[in-house]
C-alpha atoms as a PDB file:
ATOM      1  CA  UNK A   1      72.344 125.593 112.886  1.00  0.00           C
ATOM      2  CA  UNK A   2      74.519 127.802 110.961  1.00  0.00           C
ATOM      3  CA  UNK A   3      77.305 127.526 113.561  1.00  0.00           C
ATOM      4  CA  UNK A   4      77.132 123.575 113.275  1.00  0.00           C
ATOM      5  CA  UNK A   5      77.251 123.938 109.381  1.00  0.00           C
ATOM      6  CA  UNK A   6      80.016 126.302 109.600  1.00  0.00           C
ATOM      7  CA  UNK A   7      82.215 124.088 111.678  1.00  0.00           C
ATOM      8  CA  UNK A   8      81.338 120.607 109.825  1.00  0.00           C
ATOM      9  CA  UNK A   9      82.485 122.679 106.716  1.00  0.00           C
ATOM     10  CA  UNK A  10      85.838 123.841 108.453  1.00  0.00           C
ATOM     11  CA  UNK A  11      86.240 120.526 110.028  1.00  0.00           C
ATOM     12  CA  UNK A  12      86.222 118.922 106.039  1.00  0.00           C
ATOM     13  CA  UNK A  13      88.255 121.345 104.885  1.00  0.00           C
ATOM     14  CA  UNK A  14      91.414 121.004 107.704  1.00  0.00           C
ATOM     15  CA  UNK A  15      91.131 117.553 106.903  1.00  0.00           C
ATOM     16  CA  UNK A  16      91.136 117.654 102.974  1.00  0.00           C
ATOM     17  CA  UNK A  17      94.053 120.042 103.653  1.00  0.00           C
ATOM     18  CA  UNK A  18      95.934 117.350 105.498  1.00  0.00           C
ATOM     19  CA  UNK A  19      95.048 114.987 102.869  1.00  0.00           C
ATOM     20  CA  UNK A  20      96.642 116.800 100.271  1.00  0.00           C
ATOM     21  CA  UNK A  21      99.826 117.887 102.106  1.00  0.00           C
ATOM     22  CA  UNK A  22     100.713 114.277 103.139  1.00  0.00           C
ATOM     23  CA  UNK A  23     100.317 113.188  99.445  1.00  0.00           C
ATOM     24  CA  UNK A  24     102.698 115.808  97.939  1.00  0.00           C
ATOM     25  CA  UNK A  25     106.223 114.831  97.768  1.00  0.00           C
ATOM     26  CA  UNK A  26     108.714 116.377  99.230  1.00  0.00           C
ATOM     27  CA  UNK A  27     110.860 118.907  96.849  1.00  0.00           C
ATOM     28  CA  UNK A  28     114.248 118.106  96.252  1.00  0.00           C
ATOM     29  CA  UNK A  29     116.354 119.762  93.813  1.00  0.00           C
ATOM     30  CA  UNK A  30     117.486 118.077  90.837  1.00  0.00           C
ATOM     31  CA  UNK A  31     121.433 117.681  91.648  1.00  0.00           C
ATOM     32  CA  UNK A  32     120.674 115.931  94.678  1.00  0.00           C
ATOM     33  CA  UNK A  33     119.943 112.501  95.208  1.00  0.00           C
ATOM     34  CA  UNK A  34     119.226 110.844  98.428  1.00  0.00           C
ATOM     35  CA  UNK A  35     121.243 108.673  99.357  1.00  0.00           C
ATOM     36  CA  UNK A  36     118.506 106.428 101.526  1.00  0.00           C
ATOM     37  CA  UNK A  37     114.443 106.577 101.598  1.00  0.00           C
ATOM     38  CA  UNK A  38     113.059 107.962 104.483  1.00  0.00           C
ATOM     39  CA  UNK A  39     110.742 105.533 106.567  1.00  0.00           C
ATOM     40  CA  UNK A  40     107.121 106.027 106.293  1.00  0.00           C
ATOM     41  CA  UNK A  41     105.836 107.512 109.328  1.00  0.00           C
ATOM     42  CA  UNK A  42     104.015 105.208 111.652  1.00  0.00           C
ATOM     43  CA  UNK A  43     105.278 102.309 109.212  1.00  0.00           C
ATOM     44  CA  UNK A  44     106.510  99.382 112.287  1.00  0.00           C
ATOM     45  CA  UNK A  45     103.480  99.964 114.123  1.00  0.00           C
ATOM     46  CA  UNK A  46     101.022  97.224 114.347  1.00  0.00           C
ATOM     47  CA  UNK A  47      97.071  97.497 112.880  1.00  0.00           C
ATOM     48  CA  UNK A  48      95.165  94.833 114.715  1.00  0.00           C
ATOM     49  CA  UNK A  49      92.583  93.137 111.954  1.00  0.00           C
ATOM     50  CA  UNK A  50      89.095  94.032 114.329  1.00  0.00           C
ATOM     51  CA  UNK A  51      90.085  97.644 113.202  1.00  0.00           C
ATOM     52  CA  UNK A  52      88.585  98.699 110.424  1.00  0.00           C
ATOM     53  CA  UNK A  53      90.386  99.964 107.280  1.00  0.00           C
ATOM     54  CA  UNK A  54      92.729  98.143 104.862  1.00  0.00           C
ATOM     55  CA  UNK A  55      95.179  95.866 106.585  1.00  0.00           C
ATOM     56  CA  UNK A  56      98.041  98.473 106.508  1.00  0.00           C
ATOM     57  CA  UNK A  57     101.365  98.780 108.969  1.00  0.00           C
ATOM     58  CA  UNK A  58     102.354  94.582 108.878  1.00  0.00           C
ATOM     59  CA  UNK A  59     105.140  94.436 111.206  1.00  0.00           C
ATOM     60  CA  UNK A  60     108.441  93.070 109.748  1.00  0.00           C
ATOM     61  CA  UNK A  61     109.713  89.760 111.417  1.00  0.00           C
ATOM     62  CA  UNK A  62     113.565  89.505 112.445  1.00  0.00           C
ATOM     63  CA  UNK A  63     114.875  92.564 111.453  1.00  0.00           C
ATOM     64  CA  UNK A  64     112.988  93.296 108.416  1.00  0.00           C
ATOM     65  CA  UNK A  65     111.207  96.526 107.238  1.00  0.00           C
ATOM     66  CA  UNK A  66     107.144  96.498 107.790  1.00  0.00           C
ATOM     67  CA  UNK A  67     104.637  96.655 104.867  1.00  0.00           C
ATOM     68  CA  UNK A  68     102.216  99.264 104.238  1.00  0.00           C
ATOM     69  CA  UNK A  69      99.195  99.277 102.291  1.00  0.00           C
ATOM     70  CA  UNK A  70      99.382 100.652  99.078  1.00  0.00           C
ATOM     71  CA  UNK A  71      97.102 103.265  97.844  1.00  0.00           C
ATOM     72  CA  UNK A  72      95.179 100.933  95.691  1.00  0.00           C
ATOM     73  CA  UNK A  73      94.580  98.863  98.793  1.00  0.00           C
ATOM     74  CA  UNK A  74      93.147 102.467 100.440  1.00  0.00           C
ATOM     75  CA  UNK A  75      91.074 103.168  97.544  1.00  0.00           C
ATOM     76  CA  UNK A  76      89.378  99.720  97.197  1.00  0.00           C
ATOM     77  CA  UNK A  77      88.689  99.942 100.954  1.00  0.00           C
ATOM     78  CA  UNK A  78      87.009 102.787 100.689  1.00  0.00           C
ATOM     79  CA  UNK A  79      84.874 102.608  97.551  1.00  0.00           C
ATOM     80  CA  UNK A  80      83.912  98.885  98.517  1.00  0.00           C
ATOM     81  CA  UNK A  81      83.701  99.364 101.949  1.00  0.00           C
ATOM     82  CA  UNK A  82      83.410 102.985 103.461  1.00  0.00           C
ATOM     83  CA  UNK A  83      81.470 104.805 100.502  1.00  0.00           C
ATOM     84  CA  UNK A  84      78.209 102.198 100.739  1.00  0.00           C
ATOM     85  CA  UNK A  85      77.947 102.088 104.781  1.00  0.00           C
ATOM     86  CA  UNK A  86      77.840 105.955 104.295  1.00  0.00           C
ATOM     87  CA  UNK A  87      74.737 105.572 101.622  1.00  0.00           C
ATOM     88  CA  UNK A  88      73.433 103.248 104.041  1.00  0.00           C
ATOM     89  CA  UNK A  89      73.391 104.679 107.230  1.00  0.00           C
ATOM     90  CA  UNK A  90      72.568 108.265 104.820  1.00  0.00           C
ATOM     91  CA  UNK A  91      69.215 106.262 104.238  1.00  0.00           C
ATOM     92  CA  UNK A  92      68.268 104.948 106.815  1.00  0.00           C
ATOM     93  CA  UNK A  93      68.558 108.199 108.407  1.00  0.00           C
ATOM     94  CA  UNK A  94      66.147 109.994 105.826  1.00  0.00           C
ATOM     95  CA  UNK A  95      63.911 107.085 106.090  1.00  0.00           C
ATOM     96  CA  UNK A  96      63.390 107.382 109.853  1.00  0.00           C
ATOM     97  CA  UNK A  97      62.838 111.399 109.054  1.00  0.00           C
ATOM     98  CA  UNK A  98      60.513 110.782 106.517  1.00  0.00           C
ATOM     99  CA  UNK A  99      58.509 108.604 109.075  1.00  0.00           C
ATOM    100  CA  UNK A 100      58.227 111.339 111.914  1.00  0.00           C
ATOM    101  CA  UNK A 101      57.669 113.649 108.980  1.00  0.00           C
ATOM    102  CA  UNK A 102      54.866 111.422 108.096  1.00  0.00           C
ATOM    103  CA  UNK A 103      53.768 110.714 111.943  1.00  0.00           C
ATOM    104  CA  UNK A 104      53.716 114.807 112.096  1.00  0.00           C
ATOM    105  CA  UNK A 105      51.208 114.916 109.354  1.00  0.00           C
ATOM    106  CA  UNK A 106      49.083 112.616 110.339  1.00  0.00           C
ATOM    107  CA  UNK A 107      49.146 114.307 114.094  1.00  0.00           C
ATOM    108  CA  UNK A 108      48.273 117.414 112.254  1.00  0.00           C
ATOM    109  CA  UNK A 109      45.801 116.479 109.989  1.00  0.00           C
ATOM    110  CA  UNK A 110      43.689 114.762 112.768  1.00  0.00           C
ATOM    111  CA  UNK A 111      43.661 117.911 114.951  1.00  0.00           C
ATOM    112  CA  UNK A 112      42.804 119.804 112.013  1.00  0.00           C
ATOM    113  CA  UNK A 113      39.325 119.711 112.372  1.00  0.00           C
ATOM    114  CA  UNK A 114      37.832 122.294 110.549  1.00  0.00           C
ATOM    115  CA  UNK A 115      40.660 124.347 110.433  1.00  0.00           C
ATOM    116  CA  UNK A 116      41.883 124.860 106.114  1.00  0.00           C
ATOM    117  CA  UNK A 117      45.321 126.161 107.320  1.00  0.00           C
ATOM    118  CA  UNK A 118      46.740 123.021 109.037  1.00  0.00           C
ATOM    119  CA  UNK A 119      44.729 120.456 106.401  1.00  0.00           C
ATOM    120  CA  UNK A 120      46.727 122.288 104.038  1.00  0.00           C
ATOM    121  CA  UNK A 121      50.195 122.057 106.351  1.00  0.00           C
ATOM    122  CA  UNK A 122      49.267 118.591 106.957  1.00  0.00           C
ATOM    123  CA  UNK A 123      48.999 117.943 103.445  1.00  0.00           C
ATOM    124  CA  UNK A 124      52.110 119.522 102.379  1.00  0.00           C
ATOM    125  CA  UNK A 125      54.357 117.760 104.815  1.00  0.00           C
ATOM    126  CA  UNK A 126      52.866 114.434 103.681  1.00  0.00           C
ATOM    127  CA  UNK A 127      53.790 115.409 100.293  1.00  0.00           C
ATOM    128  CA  UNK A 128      57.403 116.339 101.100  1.00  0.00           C
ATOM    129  CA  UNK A 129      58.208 113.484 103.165  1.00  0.00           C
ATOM    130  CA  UNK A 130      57.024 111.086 100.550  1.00  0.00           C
ATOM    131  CA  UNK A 131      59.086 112.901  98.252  1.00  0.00           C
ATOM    132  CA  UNK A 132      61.994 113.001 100.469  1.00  0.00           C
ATOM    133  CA  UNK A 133      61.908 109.429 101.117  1.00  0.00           C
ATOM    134  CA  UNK A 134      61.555 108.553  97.076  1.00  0.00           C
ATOM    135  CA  UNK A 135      64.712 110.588  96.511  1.00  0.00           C
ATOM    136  CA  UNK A 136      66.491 108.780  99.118  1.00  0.00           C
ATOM    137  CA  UNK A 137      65.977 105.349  97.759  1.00  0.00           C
ATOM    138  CA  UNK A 138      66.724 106.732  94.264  1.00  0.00           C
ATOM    139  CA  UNK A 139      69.931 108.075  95.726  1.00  0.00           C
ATOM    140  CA  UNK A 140      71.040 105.067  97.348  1.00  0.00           C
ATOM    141  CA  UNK A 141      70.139 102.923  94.528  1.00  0.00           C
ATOM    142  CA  UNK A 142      72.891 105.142  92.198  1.00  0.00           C
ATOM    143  CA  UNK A 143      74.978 104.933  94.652  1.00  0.00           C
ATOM    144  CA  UNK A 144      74.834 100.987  94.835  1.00  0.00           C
ATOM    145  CA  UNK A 145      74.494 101.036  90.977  1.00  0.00           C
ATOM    146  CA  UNK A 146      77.561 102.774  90.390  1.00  0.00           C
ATOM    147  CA  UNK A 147      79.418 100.744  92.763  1.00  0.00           C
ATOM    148  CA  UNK A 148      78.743  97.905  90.676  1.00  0.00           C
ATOM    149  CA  UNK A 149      80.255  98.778  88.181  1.00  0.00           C
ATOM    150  CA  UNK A 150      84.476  97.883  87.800  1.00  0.00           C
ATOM    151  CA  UNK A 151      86.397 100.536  87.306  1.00  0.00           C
ATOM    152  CA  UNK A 152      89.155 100.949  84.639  1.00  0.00           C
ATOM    153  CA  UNK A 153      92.179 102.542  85.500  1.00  0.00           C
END
């Protein structure tokens, strides 16, 4: 478990790295001007619409220079679009563990018998997945609450 954690956390890091180099400008010095703008990378090649993401990369039409999205367009993508699937799906995936939580307690508590130890374990992993599953909904109700709200820039 710790090796999975340990790679999901390099894995977020190599890509917040990348993030952040592609956004700084380059460095020129002060006496120089260019004399053109360099393309865009990837900028003439075409984004089908089925793909999901902002419509970025339009292709230019006889002769003329593509469009790409801007990154207002990227940032309205992803707190409209990307940010509440990821609640969702967050969710609906501590819902369904909350369930087996609860099917686990209830398998416990009815071979319990007369046995104090596992009534107690039973008991306690009710408790927790109810709790779980209440901070879940209060999470993704936040989430959704503070996406409703317009931002000012």
């Amino acid at each position: 478990m710790k090796q999975i954690f340990k790679a999901i956390i390099i894995c977020a890091l190599c890509t917040f790295n990348l993030i952040a180099s592609a956004e700084e400008p380059a460095a020129t010095p002060a006496t120089q001007t260019p004399a053109t703008t360099a393309p865009k990378p990837f900028q003439n090649i075409y984004k089908p619409n089925s793909l999901p993401g902002p419509k970025v990369n339009i292709p230019g039409t006889n002769g003329q220079a593509g469009q790409s999205a801007t990154q207002e367009q990227v940032n309205q993508y992803i707190s409209q679009k990307v940010l509440p699937r990821i609640a969702i799906r967050l969710t609906s995936f501590i819902t369904i563990a909350a369930f087996l939580g609860l099917l686990y307690s209830g398998f416990l508590y009815l071979t319990a018998l007369e046995q104090t130890d596992n009534y107690q374990k039973a008991k306690s992993v009710a408790v927790y997945s109810i709790v779980g599953l209440i901070v879940a909904f209060m999470a993704y109700s936040i989430v959704q609450l503070v996406f409703s709200f317009p931002l000012i820039d």
